[in-house]
ModelCIF file with pLDDT and N, C-alpha, C, O atoms, coordinates in Angstrom:
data_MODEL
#
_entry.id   MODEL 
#
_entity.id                         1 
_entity.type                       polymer 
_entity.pdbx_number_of_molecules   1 
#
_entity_poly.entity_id                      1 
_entity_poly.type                           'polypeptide(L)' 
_entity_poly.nstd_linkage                   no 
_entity_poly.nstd_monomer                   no 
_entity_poly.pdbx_seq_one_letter_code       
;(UNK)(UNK)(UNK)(UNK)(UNK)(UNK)(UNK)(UNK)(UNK)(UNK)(UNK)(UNK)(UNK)(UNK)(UNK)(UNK)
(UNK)(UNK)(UNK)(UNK)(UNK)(UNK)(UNK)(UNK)(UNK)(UNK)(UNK)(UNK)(UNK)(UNK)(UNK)(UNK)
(UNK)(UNK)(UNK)(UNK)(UNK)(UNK)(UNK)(UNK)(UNK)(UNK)(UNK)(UNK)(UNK)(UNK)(UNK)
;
_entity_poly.pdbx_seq_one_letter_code_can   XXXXXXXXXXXXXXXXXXXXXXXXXXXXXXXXXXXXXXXXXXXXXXX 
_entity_poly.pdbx_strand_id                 A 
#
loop_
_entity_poly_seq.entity_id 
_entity_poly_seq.num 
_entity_poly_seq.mon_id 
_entity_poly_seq.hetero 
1 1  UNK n 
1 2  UNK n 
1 3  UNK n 
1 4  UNK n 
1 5  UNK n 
1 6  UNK n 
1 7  UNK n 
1 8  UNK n 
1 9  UNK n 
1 10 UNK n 
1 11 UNK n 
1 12 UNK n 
1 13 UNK n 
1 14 UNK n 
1 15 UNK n 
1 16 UNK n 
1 17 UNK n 
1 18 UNK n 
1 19 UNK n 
1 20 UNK n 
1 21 UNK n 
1 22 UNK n 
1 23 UNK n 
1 24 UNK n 
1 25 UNK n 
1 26 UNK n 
1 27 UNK n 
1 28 UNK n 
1 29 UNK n 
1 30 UNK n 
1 31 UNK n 
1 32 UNK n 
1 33 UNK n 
1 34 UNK n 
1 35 UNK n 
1 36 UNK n 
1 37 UNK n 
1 38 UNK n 
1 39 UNK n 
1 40 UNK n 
1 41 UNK n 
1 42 UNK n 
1 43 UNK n 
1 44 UNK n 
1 45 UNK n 
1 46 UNK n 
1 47 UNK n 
#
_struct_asym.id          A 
_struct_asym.entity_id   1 
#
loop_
_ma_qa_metric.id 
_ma_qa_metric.mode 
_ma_qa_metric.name 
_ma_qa_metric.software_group_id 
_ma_qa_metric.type 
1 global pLDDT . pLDDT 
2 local  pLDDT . pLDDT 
#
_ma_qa_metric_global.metric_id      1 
_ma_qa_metric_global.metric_value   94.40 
_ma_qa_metric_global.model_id       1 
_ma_qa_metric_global.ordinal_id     1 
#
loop_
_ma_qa_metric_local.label_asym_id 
_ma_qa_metric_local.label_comp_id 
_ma_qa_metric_local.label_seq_id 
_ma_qa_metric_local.metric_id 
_ma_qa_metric_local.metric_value 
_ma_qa_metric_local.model_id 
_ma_qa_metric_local.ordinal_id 
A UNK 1  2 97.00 1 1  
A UNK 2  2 96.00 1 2  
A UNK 3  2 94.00 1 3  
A UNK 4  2 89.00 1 4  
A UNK 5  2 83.00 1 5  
A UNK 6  2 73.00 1 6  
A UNK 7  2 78.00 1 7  
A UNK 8  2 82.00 1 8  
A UNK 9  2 86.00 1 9  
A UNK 10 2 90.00 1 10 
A UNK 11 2 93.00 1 11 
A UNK 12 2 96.00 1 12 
A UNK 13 2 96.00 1 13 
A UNK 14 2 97.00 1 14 
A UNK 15 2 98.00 1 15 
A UNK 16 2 98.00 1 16 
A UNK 17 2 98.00 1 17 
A UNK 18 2 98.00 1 18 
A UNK 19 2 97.00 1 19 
A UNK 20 2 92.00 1 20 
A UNK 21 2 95.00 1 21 
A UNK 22 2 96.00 1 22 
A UNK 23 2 97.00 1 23 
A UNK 24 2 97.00 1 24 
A UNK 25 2 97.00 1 25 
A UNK 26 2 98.00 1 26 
A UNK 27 2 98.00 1 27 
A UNK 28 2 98.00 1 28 
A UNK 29 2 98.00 1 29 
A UNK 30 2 97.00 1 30 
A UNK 31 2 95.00 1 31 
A UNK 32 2 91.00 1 32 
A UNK 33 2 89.00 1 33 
A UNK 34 2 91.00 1 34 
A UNK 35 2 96.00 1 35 
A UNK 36 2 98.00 1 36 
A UNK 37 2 98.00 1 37 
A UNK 38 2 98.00 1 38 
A UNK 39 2 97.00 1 39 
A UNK 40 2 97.00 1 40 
A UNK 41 2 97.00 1 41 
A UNK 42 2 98.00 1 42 
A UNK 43 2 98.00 1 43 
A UNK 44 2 98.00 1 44 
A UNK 45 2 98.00 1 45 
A UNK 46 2 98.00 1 46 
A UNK 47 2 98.00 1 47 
#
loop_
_atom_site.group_PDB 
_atom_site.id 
_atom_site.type_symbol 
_atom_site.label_atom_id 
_atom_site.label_alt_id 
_atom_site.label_comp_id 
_atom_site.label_asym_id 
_atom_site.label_entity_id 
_atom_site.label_seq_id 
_atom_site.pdbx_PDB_ins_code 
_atom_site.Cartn_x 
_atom_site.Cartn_y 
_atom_site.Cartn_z 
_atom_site.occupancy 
_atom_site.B_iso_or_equiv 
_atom_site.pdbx_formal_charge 
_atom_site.auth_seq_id 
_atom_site.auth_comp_id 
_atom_site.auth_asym_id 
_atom_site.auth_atom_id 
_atom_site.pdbx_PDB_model_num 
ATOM 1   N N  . UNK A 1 1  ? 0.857   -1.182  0.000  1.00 97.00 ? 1  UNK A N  1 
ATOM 2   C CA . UNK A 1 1  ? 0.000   0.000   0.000  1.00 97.00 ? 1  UNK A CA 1 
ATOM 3   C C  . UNK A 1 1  ? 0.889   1.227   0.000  1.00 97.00 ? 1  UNK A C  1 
ATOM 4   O O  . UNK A 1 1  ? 1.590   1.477   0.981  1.00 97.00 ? 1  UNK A O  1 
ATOM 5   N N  . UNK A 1 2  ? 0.872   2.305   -1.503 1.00 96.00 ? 2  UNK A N  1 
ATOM 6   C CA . UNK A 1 2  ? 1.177   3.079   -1.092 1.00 96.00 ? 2  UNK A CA 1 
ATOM 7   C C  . UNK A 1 2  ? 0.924   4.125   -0.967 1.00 96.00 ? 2  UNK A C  1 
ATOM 8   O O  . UNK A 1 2  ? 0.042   4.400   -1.780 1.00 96.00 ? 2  UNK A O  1 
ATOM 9   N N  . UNK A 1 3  ? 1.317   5.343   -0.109 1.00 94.00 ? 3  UNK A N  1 
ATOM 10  C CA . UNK A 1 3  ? 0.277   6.345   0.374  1.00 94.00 ? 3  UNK A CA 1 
ATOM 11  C C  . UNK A 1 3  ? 1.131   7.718   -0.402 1.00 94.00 ? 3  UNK A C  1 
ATOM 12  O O  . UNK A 1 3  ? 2.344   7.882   -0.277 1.00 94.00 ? 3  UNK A O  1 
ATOM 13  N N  . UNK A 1 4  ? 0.208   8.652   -1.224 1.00 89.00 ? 4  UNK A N  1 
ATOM 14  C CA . UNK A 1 4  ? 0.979   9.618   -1.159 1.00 89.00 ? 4  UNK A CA 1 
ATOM 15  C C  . UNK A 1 4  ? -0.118  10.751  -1.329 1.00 89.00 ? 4  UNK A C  1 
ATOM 16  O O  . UNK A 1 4  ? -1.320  10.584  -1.536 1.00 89.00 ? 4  UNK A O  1 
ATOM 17  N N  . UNK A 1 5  ? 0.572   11.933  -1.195 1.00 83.00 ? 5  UNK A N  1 
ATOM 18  C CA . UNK A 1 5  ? -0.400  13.311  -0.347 1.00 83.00 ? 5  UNK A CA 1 
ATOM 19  C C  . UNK A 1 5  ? 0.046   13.960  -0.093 1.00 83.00 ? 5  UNK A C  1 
ATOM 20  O O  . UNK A 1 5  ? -0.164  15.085  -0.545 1.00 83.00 ? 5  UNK A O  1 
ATOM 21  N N  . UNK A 1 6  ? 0.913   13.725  0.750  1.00 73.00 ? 6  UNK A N  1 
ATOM 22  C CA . UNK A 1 6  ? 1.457   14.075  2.042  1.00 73.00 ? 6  UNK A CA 1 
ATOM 23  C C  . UNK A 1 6  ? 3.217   14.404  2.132  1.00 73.00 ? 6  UNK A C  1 
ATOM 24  O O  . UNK A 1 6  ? 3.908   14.155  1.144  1.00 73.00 ? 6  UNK A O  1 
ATOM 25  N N  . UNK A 1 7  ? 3.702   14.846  3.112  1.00 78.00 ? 7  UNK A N  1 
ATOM 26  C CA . UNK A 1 7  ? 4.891   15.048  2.851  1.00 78.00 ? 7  UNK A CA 1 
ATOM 27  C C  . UNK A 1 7  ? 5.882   14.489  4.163  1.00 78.00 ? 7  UNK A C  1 
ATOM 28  O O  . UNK A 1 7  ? 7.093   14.347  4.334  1.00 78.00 ? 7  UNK A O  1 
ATOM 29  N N  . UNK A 1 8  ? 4.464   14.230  5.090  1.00 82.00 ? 8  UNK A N  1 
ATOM 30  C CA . UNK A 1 8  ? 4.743   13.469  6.353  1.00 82.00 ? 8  UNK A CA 1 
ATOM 31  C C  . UNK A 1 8  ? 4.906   12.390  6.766  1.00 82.00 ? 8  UNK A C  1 
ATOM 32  O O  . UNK A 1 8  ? 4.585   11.790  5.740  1.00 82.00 ? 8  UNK A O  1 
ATOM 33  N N  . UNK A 1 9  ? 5.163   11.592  7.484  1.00 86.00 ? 9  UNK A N  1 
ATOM 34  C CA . UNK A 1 9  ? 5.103   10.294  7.571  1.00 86.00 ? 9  UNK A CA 1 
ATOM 35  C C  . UNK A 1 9  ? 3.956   9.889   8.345  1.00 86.00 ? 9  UNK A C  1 
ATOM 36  O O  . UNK A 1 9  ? 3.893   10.705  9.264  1.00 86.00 ? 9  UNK A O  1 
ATOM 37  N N  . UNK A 1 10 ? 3.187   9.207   8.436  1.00 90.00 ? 10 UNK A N  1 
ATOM 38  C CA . UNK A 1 10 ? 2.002   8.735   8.948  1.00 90.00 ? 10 UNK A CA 1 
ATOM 39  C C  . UNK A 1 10 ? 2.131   7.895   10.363 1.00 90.00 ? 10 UNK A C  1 
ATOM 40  O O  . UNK A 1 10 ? 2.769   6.846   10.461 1.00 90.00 ? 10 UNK A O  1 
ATOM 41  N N  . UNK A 1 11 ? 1.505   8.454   11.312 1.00 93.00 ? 11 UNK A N  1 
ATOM 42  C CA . UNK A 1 11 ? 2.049   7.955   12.605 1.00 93.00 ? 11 UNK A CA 1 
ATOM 43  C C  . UNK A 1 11 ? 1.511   6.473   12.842 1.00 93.00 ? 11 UNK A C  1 
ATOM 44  O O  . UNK A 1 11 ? 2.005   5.904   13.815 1.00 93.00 ? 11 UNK A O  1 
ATOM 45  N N  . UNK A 1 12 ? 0.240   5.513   11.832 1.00 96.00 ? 12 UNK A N  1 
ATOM 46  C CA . UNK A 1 12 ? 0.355   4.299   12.449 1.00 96.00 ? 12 UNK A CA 1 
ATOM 47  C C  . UNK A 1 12 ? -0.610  4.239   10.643 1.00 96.00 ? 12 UNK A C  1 
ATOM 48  O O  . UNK A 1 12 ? -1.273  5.147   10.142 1.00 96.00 ? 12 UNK A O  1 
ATOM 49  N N  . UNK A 1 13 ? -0.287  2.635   9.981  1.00 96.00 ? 13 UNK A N  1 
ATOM 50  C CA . UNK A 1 13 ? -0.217  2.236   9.140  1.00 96.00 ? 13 UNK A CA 1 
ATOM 51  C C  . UNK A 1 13 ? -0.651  0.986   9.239  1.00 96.00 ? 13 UNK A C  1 
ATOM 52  O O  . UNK A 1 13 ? -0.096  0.399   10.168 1.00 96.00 ? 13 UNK A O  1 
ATOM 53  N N  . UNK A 1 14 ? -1.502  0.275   8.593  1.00 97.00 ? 14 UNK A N  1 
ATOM 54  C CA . UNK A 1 14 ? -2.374  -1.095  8.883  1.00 97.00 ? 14 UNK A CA 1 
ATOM 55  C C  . UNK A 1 14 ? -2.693  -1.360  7.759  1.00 97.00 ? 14 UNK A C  1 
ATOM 56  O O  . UNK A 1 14 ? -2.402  -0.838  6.683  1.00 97.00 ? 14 UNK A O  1 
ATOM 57  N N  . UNK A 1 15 ? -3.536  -2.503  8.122  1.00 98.00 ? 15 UNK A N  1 
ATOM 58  C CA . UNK A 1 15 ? -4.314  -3.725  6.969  1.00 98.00 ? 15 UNK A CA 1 
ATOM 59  C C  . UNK A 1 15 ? -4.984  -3.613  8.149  1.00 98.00 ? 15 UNK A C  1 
ATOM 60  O O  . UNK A 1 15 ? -4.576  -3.467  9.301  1.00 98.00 ? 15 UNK A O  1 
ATOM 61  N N  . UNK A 1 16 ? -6.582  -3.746  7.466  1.00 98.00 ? 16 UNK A N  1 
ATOM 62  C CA . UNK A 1 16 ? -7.964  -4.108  7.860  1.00 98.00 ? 16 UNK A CA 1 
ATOM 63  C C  . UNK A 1 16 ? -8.318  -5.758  7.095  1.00 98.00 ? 16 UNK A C  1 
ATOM 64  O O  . UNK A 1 16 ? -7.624  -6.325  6.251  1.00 98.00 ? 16 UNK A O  1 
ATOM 65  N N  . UNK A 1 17 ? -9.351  -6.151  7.587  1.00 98.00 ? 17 UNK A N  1 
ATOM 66  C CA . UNK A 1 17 ? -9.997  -7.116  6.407  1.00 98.00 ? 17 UNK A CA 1 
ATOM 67  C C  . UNK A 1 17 ? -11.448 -7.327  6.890  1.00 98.00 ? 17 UNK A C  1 
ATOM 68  O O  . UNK A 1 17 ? -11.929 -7.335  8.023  1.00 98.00 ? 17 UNK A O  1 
ATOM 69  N N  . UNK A 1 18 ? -11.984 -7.493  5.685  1.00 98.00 ? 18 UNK A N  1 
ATOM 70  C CA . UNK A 1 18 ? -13.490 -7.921  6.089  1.00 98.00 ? 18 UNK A CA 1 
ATOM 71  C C  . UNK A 1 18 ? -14.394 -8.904  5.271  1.00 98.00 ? 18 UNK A C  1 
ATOM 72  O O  . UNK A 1 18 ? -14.759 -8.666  4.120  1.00 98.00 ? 18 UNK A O  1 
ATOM 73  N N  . UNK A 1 19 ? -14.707 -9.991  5.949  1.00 97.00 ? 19 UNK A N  1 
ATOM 74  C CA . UNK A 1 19 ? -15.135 -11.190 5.150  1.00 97.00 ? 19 UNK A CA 1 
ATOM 75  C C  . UNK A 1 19 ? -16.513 -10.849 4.574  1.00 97.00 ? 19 UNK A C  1 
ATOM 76  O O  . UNK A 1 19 ? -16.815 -9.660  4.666  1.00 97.00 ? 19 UNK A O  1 
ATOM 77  N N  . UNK A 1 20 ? -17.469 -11.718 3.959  1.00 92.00 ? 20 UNK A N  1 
ATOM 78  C CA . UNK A 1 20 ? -18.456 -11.456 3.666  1.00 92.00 ? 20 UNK A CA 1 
ATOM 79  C C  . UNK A 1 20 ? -18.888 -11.819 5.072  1.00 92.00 ? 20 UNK A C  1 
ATOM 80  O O  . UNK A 1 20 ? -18.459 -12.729 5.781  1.00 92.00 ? 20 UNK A O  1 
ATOM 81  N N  . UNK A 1 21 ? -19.951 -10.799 5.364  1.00 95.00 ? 21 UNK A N  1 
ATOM 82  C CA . UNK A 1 21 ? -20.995 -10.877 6.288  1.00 95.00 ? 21 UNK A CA 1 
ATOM 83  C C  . UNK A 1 21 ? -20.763 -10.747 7.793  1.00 95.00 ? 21 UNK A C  1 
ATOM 84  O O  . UNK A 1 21 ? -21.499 -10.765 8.779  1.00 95.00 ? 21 UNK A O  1 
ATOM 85  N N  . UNK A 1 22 ? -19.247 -10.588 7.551  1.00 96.00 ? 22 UNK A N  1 
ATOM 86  C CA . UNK A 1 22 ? -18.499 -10.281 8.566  1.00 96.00 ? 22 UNK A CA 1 
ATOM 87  C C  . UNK A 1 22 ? -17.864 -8.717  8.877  1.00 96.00 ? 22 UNK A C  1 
ATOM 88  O O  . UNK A 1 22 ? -17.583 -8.049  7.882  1.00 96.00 ? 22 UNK A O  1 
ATOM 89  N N  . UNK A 1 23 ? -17.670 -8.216  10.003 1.00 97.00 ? 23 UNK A N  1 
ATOM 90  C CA . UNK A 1 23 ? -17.603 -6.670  10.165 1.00 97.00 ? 23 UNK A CA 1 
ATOM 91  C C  . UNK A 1 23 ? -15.743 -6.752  9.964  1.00 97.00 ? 23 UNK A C  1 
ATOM 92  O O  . UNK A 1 23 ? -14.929 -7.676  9.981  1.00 97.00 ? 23 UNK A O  1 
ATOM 93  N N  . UNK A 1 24 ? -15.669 -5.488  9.806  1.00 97.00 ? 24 UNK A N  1 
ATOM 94  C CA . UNK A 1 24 ? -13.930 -5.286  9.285  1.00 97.00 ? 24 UNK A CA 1 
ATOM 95  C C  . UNK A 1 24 ? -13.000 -5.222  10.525 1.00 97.00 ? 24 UNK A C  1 
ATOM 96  O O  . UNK A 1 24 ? -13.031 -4.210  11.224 1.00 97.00 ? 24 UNK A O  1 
ATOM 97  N N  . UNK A 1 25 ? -12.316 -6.074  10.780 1.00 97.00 ? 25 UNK A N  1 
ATOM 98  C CA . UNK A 1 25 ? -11.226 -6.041  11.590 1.00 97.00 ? 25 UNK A CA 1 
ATOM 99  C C  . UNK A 1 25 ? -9.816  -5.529  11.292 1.00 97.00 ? 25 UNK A C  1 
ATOM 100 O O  . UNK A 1 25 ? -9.204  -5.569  10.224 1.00 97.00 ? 25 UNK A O  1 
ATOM 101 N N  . UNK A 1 26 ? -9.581  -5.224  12.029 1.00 98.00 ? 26 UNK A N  1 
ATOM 102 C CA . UNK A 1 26 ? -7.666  -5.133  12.172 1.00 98.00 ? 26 UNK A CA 1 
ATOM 103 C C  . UNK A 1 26 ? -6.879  -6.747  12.132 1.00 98.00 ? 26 UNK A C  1 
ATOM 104 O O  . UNK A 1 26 ? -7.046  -7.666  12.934 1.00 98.00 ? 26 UNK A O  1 
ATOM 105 N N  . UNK A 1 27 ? -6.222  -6.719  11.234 1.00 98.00 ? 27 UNK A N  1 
ATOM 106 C CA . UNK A 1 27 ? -4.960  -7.398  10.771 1.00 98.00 ? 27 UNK A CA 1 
ATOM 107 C C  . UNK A 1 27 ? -3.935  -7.153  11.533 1.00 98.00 ? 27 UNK A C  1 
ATOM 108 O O  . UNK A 1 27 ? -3.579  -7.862  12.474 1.00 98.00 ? 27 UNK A O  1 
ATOM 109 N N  . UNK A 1 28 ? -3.229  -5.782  11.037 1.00 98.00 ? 28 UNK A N  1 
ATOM 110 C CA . UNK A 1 28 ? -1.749  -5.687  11.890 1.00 98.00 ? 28 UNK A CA 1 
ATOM 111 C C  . UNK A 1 28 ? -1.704  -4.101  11.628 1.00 98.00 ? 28 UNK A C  1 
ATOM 112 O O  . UNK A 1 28 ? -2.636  -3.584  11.013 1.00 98.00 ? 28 UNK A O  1 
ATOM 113 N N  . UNK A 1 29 ? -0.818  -3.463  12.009 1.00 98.00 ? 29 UNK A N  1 
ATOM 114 C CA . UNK A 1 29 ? -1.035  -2.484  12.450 1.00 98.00 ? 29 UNK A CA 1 
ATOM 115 C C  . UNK A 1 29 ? 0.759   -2.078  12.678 1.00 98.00 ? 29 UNK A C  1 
ATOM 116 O O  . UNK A 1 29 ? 1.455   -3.064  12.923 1.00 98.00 ? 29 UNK A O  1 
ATOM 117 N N  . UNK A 1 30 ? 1.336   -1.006  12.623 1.00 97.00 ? 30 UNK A N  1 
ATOM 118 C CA . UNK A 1 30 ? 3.043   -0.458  12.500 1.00 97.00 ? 30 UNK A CA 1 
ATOM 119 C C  . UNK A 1 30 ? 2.442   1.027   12.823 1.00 97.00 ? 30 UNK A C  1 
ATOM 120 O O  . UNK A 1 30 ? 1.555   1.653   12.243 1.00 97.00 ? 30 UNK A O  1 
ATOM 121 N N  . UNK A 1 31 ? 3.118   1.312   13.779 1.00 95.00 ? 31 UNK A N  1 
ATOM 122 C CA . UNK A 1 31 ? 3.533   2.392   14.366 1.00 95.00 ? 31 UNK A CA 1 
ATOM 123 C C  . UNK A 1 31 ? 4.748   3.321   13.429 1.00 95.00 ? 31 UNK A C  1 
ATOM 124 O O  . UNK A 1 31 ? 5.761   2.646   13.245 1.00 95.00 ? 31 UNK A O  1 
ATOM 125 N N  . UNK A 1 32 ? 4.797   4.409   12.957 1.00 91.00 ? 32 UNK A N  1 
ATOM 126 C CA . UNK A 1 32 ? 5.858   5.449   13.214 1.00 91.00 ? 32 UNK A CA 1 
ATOM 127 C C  . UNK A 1 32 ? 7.086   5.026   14.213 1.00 91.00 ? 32 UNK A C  1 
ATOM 128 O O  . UNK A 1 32 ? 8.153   5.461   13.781 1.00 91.00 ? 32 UNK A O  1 
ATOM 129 N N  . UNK A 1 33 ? 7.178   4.497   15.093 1.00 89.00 ? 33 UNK A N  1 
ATOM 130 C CA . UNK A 1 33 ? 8.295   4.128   16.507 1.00 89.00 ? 33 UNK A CA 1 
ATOM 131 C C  . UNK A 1 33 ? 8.492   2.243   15.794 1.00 89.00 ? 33 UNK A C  1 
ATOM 132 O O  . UNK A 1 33 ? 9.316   1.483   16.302 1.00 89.00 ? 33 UNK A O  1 
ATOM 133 N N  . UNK A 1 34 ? 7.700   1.861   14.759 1.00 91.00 ? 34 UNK A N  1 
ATOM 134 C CA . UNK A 1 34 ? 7.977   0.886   13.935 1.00 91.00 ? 34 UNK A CA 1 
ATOM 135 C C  . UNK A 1 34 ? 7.367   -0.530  15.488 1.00 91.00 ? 34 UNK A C  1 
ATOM 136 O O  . UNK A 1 34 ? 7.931   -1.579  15.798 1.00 91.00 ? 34 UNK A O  1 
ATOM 137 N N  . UNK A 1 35 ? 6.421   -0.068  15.928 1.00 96.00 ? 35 UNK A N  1 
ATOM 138 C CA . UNK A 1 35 ? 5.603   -0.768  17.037 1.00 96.00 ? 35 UNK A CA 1 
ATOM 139 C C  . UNK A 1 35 ? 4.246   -1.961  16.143 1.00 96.00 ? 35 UNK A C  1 
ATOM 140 O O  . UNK A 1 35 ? 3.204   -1.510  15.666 1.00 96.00 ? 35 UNK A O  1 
ATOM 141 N N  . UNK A 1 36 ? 4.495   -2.931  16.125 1.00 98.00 ? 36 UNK A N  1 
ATOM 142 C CA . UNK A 1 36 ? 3.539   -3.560  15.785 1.00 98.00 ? 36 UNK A CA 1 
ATOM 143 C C  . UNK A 1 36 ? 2.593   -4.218  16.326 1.00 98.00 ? 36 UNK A C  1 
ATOM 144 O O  . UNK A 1 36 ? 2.999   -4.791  17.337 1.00 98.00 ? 36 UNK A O  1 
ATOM 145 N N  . UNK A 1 37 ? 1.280   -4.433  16.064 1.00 98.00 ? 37 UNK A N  1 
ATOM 146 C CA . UNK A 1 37 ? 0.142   -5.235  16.942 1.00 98.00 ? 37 UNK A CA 1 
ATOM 147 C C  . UNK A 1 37 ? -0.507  -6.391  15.776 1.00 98.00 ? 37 UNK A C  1 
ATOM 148 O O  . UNK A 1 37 ? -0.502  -6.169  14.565 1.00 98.00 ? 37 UNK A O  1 
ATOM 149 N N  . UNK A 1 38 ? -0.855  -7.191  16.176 1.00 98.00 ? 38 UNK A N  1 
ATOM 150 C CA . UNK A 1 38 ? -1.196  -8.326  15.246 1.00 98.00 ? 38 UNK A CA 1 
ATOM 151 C C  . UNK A 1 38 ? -2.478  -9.393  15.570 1.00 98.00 ? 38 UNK A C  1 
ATOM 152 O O  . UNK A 1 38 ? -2.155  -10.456 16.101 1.00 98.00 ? 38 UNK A O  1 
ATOM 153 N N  . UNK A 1 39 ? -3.840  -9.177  15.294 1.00 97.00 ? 39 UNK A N  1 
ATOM 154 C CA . UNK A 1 39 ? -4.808  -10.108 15.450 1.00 97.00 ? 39 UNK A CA 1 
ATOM 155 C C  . UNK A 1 39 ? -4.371  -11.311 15.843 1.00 97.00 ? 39 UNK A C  1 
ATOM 156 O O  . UNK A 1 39 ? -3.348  -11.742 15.309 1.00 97.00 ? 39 UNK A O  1 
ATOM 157 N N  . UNK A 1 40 ? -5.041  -12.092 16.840 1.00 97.00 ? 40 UNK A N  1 
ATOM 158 C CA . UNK A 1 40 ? -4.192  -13.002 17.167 1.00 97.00 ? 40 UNK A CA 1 
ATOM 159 C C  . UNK A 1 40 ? -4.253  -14.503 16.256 1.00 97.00 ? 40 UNK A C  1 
ATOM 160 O O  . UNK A 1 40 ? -3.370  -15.360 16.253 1.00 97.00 ? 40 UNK A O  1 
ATOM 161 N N  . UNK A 1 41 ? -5.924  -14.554 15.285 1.00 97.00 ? 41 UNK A N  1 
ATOM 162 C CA . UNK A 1 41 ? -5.305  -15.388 14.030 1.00 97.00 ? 41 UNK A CA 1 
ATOM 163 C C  . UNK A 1 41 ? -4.075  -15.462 13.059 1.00 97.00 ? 41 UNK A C  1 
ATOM 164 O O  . UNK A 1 41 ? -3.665  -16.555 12.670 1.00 97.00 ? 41 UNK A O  1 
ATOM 165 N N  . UNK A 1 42 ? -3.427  -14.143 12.631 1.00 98.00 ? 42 UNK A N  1 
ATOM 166 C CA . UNK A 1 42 ? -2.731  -14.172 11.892 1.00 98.00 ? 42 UNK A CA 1 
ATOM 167 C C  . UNK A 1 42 ? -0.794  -14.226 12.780 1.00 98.00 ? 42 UNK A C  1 
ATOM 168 O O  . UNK A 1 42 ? 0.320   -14.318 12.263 1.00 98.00 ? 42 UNK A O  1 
ATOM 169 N N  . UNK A 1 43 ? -1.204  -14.123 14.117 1.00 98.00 ? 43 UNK A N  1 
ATOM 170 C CA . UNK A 1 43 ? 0.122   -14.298 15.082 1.00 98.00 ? 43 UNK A CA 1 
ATOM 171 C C  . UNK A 1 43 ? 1.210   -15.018 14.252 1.00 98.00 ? 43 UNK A C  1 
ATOM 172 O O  . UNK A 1 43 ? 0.657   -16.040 13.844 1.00 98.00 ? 43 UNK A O  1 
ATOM 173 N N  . UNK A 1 44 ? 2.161   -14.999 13.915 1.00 98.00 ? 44 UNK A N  1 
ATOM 174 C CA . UNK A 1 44 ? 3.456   -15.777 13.153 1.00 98.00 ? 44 UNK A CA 1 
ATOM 175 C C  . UNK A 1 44 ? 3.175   -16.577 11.993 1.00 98.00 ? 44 UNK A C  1 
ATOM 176 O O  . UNK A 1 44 ? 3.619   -17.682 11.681 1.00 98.00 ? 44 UNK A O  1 
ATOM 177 N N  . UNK A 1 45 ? 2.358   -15.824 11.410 1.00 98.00 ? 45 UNK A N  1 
ATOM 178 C CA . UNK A 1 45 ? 2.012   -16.380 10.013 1.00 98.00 ? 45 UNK A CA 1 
ATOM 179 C C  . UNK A 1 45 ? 2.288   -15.040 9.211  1.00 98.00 ? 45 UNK A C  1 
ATOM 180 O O  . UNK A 1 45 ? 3.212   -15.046 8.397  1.00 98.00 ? 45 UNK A O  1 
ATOM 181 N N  . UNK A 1 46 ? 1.550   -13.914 9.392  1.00 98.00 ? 46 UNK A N  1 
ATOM 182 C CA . UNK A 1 46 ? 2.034   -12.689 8.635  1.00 98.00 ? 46 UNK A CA 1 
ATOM 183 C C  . UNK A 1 46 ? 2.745   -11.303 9.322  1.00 98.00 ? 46 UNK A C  1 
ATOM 184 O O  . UNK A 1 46 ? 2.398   -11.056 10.477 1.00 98.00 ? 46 UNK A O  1 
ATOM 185 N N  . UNK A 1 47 ? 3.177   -10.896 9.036  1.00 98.00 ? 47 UNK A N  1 
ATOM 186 C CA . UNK A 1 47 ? 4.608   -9.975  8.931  1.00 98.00 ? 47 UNK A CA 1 
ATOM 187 C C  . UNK A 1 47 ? 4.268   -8.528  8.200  1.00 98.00 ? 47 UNK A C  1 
ATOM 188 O O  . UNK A 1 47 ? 5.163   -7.702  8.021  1.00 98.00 ? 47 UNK A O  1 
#
């Protein structure tokens, strides 16, 4: 994904997903300080 606009850097950066019929969750998620959080299905499978 890439983002442009801007001249800043974006303080937190993600993937969502949303199945059919299902509401949109958070995937993973990177911080600016390069801090990551990760749904706990996708735990050491995606990066």
């Amino acid at each position: 994904c890439a983002a442009s606009g801007g001249t800043f850097s974006f303080n937190v950066m993600g993937w969502y997903r949303q199945a059919p019929g299902k509401q949109r969750e958070l995937v993973a998620s990177i911080t600016s300080g390069i801090t990551t959080k990760y749904t706990d299905p996708v735990k050491g499978r995606f990066t």
